[in-house]
N, C-alpha and C. Protein backbone atom coordinates (compact mmCIF):
# COMPACT_ATOMS: atom_id res chain seq x y z
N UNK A 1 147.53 62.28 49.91
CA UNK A 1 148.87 62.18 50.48
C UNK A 1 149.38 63.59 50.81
N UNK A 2 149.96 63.52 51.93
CA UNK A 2 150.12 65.23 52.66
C UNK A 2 151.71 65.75 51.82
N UNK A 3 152.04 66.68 51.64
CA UNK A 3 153.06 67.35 51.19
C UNK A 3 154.42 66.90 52.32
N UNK A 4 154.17 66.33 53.19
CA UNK A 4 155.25 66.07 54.11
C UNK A 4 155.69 64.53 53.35
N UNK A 5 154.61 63.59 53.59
CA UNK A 5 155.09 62.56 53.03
C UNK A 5 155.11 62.19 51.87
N UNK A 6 154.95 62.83 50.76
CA UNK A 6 155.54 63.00 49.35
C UNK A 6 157.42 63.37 49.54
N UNK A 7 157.10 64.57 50.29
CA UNK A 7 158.85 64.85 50.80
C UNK A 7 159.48 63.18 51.05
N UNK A 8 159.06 62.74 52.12
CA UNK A 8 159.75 61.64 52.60
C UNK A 8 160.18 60.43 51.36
N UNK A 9 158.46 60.09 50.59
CA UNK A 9 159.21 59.39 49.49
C UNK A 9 159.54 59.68 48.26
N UNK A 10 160.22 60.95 48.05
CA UNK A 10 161.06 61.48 47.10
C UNK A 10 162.41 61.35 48.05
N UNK A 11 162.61 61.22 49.11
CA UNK A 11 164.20 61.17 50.22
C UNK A 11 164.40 59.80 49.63
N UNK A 12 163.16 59.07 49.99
CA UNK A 12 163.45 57.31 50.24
C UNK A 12 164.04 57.33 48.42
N UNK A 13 163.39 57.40 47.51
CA UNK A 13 163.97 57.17 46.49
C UNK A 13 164.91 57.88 46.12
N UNK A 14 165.37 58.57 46.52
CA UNK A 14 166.48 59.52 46.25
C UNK A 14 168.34 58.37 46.70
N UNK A 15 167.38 57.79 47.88
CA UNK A 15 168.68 57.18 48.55
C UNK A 15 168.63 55.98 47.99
N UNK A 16 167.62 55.19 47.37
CA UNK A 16 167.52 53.75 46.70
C UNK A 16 168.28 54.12 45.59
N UNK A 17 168.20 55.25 44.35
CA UNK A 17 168.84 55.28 43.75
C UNK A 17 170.35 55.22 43.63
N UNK A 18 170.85 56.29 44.83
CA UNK A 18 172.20 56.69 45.10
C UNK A 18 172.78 55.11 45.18
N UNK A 19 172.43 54.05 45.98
CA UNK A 19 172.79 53.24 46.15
C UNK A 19 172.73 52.14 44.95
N UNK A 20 171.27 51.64 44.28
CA UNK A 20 171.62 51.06 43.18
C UNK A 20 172.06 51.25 41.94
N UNK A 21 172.27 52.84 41.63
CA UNK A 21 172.81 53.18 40.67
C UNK A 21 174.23 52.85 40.73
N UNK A 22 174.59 52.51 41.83
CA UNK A 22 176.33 52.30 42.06
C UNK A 22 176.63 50.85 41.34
N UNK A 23 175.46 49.83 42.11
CA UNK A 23 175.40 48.51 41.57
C UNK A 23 175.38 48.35 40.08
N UNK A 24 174.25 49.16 39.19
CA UNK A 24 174.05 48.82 37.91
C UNK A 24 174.86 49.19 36.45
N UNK A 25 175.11 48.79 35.97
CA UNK A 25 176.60 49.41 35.20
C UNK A 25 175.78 49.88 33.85
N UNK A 26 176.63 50.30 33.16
CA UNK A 26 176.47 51.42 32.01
C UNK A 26 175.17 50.18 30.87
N UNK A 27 174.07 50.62 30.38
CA UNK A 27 173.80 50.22 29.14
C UNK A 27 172.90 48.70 29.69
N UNK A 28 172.76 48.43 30.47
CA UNK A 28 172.38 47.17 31.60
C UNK A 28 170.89 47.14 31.31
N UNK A 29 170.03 46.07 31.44
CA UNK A 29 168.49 45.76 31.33
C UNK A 29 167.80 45.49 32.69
N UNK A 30 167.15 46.52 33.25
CA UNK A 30 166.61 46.82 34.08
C UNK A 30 165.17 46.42 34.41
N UNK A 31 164.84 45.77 35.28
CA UNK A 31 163.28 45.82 35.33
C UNK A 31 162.92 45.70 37.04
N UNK A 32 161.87 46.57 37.04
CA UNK A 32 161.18 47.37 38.51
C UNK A 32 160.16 46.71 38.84
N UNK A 33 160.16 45.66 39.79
CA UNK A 33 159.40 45.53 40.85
C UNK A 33 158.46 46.06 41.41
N UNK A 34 156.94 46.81 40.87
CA UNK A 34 156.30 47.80 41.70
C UNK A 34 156.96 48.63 40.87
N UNK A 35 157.03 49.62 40.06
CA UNK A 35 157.94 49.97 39.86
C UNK A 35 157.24 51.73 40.54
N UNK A 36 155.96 51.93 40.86
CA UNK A 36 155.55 53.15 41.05
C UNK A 36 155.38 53.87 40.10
N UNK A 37 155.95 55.16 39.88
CA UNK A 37 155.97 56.46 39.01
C UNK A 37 157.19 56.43 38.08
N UNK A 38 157.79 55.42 38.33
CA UNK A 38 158.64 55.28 37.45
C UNK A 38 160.14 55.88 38.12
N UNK A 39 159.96 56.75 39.05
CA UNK A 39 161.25 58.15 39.10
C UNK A 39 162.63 57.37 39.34
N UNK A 40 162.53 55.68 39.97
CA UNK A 40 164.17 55.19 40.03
C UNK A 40 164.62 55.04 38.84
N UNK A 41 163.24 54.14 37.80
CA UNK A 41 164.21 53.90 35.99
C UNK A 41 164.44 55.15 35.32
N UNK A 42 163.30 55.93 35.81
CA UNK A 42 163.67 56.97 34.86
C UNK A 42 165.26 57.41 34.89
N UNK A 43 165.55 57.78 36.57
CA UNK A 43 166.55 58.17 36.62
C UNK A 43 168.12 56.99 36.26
N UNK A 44 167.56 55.78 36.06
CA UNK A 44 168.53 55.27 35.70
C UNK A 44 168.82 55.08 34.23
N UNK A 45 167.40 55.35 33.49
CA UNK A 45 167.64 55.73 31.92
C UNK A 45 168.33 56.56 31.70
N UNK A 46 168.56 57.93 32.66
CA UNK A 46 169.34 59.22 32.39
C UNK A 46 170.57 59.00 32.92
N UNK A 47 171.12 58.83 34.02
CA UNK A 47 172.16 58.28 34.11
C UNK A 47 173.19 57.39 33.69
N UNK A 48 172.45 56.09 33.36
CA UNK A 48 173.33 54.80 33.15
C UNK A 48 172.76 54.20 31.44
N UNK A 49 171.98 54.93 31.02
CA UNK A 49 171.41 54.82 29.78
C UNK A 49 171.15 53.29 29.65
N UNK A 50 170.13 52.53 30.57
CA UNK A 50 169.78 51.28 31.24
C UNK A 50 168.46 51.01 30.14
N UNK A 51 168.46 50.04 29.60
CA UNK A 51 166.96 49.78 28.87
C UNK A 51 166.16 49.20 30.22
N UNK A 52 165.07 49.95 30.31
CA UNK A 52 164.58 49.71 31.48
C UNK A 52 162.51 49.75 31.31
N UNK A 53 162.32 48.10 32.32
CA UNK A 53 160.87 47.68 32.05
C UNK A 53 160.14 47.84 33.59
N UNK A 54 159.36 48.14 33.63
CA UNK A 54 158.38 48.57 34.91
C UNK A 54 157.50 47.63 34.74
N UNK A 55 157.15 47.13 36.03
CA UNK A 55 155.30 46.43 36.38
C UNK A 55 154.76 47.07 37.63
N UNK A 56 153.73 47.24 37.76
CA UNK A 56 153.12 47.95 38.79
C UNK A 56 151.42 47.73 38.94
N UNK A 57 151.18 47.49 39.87
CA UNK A 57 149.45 47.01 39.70
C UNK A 57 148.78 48.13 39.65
N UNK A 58 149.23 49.64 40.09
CA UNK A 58 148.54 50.53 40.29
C UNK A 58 148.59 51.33 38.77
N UNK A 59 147.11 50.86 37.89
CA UNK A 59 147.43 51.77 36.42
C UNK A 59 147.73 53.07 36.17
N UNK A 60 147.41 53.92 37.51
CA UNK A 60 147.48 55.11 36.73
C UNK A 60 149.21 55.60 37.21
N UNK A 61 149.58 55.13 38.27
CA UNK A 61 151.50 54.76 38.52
C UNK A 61 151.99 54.61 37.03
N UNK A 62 151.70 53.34 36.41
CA UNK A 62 151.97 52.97 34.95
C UNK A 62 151.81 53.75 34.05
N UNK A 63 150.59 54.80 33.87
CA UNK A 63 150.09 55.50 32.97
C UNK A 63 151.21 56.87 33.18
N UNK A 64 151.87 57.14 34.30
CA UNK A 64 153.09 58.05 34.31
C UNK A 64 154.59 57.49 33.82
N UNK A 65 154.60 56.00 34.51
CA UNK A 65 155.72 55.77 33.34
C UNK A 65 155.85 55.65 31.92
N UNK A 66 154.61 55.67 31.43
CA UNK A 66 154.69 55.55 30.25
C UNK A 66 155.04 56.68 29.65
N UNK A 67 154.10 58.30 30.30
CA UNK A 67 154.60 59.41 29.42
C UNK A 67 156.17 59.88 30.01
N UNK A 68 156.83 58.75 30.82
CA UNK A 68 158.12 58.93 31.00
C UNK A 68 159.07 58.58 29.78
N UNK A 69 158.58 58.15 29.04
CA UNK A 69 159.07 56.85 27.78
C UNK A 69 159.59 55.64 28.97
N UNK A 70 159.04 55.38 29.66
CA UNK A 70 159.44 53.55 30.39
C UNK A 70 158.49 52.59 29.95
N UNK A 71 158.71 51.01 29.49
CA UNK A 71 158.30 50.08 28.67
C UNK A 71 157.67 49.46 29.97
N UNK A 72 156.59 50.13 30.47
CA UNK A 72 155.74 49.68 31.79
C UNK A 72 154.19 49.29 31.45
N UNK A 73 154.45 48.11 32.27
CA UNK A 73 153.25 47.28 32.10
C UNK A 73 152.33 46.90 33.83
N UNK A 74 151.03 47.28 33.48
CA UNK A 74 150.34 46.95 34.61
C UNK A 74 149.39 45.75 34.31
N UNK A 75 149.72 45.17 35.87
CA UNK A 75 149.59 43.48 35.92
C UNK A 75 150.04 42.64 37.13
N UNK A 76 150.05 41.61 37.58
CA UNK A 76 150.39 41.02 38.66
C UNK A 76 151.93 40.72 38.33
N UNK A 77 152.47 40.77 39.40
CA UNK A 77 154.17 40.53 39.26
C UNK A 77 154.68 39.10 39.15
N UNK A 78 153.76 38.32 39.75
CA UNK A 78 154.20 36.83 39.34
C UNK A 78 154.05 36.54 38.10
N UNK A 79 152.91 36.86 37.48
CA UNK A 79 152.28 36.75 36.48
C UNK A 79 153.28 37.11 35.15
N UNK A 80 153.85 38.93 35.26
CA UNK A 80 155.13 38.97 34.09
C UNK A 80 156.17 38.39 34.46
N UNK A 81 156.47 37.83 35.75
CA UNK A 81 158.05 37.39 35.54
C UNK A 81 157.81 35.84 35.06
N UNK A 82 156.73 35.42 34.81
CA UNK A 82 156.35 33.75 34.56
C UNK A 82 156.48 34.44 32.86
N UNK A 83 156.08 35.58 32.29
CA UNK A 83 156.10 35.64 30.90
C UNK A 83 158.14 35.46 30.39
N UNK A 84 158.66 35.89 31.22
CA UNK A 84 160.40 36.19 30.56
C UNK A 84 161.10 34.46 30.93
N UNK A 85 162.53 34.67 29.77
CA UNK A 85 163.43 33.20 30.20
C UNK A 85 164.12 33.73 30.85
N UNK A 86 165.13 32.51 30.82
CA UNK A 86 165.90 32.40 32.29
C UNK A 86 166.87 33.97 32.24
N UNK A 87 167.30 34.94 32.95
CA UNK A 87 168.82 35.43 32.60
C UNK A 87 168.30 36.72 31.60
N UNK A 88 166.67 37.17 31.20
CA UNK A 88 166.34 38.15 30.50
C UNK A 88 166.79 39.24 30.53
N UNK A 89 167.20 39.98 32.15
CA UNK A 89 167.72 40.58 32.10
C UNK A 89 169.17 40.76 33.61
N UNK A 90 169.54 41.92 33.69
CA UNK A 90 170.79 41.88 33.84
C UNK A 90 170.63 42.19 35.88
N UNK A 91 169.89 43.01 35.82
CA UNK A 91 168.89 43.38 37.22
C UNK A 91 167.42 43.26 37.31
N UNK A 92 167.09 42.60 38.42
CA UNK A 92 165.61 42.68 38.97
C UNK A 92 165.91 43.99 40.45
N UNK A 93 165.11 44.83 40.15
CA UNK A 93 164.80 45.59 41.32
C UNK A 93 163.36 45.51 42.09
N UNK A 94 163.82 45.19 43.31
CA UNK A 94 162.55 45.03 44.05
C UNK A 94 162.76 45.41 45.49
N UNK A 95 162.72 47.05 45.31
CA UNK A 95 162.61 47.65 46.46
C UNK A 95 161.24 47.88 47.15
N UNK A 96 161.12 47.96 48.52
CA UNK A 96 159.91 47.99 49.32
C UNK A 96 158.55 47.37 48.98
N UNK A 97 158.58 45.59 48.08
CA UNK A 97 158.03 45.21 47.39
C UNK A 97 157.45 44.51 48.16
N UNK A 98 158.54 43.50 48.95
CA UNK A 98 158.71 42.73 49.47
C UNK A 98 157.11 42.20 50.11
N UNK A 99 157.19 43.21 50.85
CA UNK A 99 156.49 43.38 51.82
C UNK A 99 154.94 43.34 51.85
N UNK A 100 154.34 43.40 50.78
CA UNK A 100 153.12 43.73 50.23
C UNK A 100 152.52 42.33 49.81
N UNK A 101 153.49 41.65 49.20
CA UNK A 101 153.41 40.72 48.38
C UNK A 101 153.00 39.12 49.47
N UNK A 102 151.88 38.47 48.78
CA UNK A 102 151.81 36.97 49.18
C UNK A 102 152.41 35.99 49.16
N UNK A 103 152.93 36.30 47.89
CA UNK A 103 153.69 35.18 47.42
C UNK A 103 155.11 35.50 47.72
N UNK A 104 156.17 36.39 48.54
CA UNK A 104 157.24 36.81 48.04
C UNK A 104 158.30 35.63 48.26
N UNK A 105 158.22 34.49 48.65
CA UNK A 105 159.59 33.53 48.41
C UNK A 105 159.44 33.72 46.92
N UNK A 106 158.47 32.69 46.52
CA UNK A 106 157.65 32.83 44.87
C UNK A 106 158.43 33.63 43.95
N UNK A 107 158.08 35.32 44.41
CA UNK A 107 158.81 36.37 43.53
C UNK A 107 160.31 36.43 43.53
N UNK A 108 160.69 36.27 44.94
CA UNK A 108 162.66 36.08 44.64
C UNK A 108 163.09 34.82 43.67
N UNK A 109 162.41 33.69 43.93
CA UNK A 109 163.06 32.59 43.05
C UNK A 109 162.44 32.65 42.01
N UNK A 110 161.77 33.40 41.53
CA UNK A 110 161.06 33.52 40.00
C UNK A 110 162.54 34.78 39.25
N UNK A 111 162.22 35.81 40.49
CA UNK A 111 163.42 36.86 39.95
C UNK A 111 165.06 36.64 39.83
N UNK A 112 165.46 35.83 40.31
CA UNK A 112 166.68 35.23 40.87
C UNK A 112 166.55 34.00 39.24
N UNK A 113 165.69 33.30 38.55
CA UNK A 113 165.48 32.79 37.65
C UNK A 113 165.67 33.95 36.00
N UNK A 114 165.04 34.99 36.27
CA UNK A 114 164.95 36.08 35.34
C UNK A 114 166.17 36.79 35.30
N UNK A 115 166.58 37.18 36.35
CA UNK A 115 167.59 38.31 36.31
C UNK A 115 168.72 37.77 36.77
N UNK A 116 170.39 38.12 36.54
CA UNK A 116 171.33 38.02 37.03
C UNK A 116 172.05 38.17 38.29
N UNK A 117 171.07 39.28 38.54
CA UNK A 117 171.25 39.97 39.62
C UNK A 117 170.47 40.41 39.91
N UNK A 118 169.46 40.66 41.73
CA UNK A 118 168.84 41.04 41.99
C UNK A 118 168.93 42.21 43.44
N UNK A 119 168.10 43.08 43.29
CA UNK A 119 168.65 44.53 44.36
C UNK A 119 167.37 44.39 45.18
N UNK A 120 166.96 43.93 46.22
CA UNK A 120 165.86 43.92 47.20
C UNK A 120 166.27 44.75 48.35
N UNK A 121 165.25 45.43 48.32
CA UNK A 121 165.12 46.92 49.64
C UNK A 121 163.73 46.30 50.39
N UNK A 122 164.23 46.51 51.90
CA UNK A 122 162.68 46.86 52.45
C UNK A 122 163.19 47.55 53.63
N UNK A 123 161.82 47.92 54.96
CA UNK A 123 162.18 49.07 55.92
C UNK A 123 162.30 47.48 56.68
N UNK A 124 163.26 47.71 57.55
CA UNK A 124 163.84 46.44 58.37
C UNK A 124 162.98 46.84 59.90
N UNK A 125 161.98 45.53 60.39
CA UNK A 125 160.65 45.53 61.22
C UNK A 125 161.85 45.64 62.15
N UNK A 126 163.01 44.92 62.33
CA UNK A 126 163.34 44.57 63.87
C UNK A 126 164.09 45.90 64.43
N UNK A 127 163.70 47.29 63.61
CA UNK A 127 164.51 48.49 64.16
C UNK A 127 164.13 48.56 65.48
N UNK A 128 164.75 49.03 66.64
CA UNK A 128 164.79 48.89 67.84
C UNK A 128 163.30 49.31 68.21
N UNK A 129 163.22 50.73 67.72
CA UNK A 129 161.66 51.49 68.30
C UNK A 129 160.66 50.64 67.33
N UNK A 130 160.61 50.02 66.51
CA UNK A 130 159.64 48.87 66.65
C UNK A 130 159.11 47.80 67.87
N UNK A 131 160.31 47.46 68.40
CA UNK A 131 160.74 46.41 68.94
C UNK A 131 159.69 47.35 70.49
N UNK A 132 160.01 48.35 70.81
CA UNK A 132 160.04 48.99 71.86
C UNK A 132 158.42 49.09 71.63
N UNK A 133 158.33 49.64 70.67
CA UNK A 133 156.77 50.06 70.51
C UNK A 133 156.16 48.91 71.16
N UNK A 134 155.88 48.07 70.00
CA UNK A 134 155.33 46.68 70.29
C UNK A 134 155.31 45.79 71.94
N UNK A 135 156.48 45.89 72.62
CA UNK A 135 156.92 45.89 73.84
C UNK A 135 155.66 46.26 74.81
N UNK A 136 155.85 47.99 74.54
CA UNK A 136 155.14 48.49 75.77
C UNK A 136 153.45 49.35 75.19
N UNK A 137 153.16 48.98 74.09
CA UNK A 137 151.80 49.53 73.58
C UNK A 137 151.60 48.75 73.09
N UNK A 138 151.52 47.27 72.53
CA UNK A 138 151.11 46.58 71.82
C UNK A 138 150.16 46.45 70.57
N UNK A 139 150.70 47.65 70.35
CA UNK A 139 149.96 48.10 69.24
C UNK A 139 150.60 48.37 68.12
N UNK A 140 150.07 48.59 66.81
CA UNK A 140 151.17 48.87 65.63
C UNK A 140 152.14 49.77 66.01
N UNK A 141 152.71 49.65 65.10
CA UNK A 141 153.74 50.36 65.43
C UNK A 141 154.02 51.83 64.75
N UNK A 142 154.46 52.76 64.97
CA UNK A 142 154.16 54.06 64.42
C UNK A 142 155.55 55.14 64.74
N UNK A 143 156.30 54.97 63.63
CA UNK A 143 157.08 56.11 64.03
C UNK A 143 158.02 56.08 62.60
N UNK A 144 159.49 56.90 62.89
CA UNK A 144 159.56 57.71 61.65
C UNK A 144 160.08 56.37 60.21
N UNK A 145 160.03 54.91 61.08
CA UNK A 145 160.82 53.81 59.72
C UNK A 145 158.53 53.07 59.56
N UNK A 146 158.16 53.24 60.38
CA UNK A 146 156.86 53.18 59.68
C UNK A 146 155.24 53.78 60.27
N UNK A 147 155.63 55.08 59.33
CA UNK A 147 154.73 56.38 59.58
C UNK A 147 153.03 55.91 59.88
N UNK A 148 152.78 55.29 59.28
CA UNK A 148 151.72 54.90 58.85
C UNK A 148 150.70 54.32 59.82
N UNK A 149 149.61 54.69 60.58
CA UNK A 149 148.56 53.72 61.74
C UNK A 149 148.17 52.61 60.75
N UNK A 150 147.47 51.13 61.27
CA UNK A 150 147.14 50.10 60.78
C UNK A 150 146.13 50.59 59.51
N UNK A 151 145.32 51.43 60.05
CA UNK A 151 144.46 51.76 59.05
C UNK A 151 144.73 52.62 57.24
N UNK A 152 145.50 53.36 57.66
CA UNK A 152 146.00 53.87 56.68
C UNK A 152 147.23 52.97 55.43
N UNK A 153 147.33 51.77 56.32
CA UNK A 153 148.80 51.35 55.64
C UNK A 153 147.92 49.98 54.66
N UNK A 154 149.21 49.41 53.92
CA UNK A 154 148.67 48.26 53.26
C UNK A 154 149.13 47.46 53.92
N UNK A 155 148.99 45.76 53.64
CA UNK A 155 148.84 43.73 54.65
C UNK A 155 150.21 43.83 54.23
N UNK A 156 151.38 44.09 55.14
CA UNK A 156 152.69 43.52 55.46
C UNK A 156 152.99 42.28 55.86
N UNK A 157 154.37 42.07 54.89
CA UNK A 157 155.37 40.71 56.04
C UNK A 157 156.41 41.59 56.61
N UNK A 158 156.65 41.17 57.58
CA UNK A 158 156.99 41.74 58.02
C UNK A 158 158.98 41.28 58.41
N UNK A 159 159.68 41.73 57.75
CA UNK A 159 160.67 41.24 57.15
C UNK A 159 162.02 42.26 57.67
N UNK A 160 162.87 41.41 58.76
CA UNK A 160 164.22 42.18 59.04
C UNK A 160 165.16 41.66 58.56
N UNK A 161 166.24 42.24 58.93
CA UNK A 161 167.82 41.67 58.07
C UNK A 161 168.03 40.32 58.51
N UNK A 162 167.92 40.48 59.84
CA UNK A 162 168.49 38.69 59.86
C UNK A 162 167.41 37.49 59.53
N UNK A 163 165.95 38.06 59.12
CA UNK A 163 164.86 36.99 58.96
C UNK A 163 165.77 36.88 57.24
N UNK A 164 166.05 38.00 56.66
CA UNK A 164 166.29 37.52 55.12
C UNK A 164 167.12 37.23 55.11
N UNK A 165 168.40 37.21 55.97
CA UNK A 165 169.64 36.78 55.66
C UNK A 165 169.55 34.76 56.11
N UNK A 166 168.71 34.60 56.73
CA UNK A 166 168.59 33.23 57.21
C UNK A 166 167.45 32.73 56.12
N UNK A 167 166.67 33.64 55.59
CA UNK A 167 166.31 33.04 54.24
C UNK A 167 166.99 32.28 52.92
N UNK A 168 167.61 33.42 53.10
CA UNK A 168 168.77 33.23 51.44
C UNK A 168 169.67 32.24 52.18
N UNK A 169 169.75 32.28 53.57
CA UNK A 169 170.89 30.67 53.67
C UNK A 169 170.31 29.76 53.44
N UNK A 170 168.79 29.44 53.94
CA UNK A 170 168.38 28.24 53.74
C UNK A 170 168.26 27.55 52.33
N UNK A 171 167.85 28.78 51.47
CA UNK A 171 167.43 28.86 50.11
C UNK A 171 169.12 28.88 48.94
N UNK A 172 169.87 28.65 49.72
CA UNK A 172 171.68 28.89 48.96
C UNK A 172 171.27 30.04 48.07
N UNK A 173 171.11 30.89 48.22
CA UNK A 173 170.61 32.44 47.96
C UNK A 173 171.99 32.88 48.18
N UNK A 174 172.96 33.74 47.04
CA UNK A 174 174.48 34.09 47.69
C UNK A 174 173.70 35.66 47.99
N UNK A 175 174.60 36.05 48.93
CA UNK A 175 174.16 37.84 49.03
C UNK A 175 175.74 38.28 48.87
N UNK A 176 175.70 39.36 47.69
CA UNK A 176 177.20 39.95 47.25
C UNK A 176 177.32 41.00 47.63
N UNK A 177 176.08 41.72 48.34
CA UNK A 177 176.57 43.16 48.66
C UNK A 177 175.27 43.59 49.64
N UNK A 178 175.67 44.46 50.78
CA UNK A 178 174.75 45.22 51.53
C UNK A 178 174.78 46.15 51.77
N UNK A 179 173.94 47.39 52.20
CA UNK A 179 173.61 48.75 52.21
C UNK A 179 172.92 48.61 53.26
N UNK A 180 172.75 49.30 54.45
CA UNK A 180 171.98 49.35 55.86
C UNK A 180 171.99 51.01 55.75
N UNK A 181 170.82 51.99 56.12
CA UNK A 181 170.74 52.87 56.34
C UNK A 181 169.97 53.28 57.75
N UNK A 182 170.32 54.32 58.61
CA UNK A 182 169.32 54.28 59.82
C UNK A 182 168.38 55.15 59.70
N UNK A 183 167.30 55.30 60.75
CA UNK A 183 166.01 55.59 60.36
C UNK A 183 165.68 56.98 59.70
N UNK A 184 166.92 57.78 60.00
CA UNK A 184 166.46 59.11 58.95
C UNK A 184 166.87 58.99 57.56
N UNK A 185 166.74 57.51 57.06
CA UNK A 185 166.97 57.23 55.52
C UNK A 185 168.26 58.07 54.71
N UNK A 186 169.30 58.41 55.04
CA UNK A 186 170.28 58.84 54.68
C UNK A 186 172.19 58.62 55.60
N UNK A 187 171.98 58.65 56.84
CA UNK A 187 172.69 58.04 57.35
C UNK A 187 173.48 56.62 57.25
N UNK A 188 174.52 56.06 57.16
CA UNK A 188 174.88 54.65 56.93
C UNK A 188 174.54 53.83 57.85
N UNK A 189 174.63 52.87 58.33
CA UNK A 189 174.35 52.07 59.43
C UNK A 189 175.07 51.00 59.18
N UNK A 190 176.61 50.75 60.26
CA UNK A 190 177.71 50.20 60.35
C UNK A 190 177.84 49.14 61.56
N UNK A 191 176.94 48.95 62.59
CA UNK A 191 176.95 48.69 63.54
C UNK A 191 175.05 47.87 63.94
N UNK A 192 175.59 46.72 64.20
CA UNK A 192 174.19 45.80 64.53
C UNK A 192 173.38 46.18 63.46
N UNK A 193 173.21 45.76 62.08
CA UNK A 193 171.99 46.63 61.57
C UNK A 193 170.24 46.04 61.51
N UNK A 194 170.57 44.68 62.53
CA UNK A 194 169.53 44.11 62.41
C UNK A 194 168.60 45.28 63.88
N UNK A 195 169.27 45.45 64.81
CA UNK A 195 168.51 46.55 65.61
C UNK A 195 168.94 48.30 65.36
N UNK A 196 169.88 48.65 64.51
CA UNK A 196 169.46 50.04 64.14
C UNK A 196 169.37 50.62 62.67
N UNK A 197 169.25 49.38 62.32
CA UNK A 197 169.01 50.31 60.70
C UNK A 197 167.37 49.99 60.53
N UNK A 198 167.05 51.28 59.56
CA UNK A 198 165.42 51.76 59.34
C UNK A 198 165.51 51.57 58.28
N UNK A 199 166.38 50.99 56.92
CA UNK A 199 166.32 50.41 55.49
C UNK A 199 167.41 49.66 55.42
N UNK A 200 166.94 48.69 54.89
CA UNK A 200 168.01 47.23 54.10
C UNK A 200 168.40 47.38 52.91
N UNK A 201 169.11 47.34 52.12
CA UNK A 201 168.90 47.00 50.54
C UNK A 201 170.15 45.75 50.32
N UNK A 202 169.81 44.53 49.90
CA UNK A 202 170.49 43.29 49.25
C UNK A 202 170.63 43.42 48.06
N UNK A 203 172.07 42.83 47.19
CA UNK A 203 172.22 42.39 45.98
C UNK A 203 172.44 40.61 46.44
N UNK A 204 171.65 40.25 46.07
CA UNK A 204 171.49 38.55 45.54
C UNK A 204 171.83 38.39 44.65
N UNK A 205 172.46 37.04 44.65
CA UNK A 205 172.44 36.34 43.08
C UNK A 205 172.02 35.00 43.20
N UNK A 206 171.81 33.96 42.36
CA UNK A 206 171.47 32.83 42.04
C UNK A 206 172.43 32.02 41.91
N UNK A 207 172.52 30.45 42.82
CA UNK A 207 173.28 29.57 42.55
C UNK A 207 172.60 28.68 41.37
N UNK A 208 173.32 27.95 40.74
CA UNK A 208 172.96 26.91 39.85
C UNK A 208 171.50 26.25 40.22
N UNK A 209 171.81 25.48 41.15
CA UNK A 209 170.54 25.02 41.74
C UNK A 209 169.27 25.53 42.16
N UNK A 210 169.03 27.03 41.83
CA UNK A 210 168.14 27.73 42.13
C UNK A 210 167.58 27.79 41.00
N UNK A 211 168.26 28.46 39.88
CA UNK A 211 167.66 28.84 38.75
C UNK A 211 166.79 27.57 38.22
N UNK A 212 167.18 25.99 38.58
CA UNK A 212 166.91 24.79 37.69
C UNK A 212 165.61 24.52 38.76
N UNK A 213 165.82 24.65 40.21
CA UNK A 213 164.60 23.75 41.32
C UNK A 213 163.77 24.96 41.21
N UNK A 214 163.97 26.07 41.23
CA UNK A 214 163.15 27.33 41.98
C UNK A 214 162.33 27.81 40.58
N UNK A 215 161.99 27.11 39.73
CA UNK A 215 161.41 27.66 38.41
C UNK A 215 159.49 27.34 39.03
């Protein structure tokens, strides 16, 4: 990984935090989605003094949260959230998870079952210069909301604001709060954010009927 894009995802998490640290309140039970290297719980252990649990398939990711002191476990993500009851903890975070994942209806109504509240981030496909790319090169797509040629990247869904927002309607999925950022990951994005924002982040919660059908 080149020293440029280490920069970039130390920005990207820099701004996931700023934003869900606002959401998560003092002393709260935290658990990470992917959780990586740990650097969002960590920083929310130091901040918000959050008891906070990591899963991540990549062991040696895990093997850094651990000498972080984070209670991180490597393993499939369906797999630990099928281990917890209903309401275990207080947040599910599942930023840029989404996307990777086979199963991800699966993982929201498993997490939406577990947690009270859930914070889902991904890079939103329908940003315009996607749209454009695809258009007139028909080819992946490549620029600064997704750096990456086909080869280098990992099997995406490929997931914008209004595909998830017509999810969670179908699914009575409530959404209590949104965050749109544009593609230089720090900027707000106030305006159409299904064609100019380059990151999403949702707080969901669970209706009755989810937690009881969606098990």
């Amino acid at each position: 990984m080149t020293e440029e894009k280490n920069q970039k995802n130390l920005l990207k998490k820099k701004v996931e935090l700023k934003a869900i640290s606002e959401w998560v309140g003092e002393g709260q039970r935290v658990l990470d989605l992917g959780c990586g290297r740990g650097i969002l719980l960590h920083e929310l252990m130091q901040r918000k003094n959050v008891y906070a649990v990591g899963v991540d398939s990549d062991f040696d990711k895990i093997s850094l949260c651990i000498k972080k002191g984070i209670n991180a476990y490597h393993g499939d993500i369906s797999d630990m959230l099928s281990n917890f009851d209903d309401n275990s903890f207080d947040w599910i975070i599942c930023s840029r998870t989404l996307p990777e994942l086979e199963n991800a209806s699966d993982v929201i109504f498993e997490s939406l079952r577990v947690a009270r509240c859930v914070a889902v981030g991904f890079v939103n496909y329908a940003y315009w210069r996607n749209r454009l790319s695809v258009l007139f090169t028909g080819d992946r797509v490549v620029n600064e909301v997704y750096p990456d040629r086909w080869e280098a990247s990992r099997p995406m869904n490929s997931i914008s604001v209004n595909s998830f927002k017509k999810f969670c309607q179908k699914n009575e999925i409530t959404i209590k709060r949104e965050h749109f950022l544009r593609a230089d990951w720090e900027t707000p994005c106030k305006f159409i954010p299904n064609a100019l924002s380059g990151y999403a982040l949702f707080e969901i919660s669970k209706n009755k009927e989810i937690s009881t059908s969606k098990k």
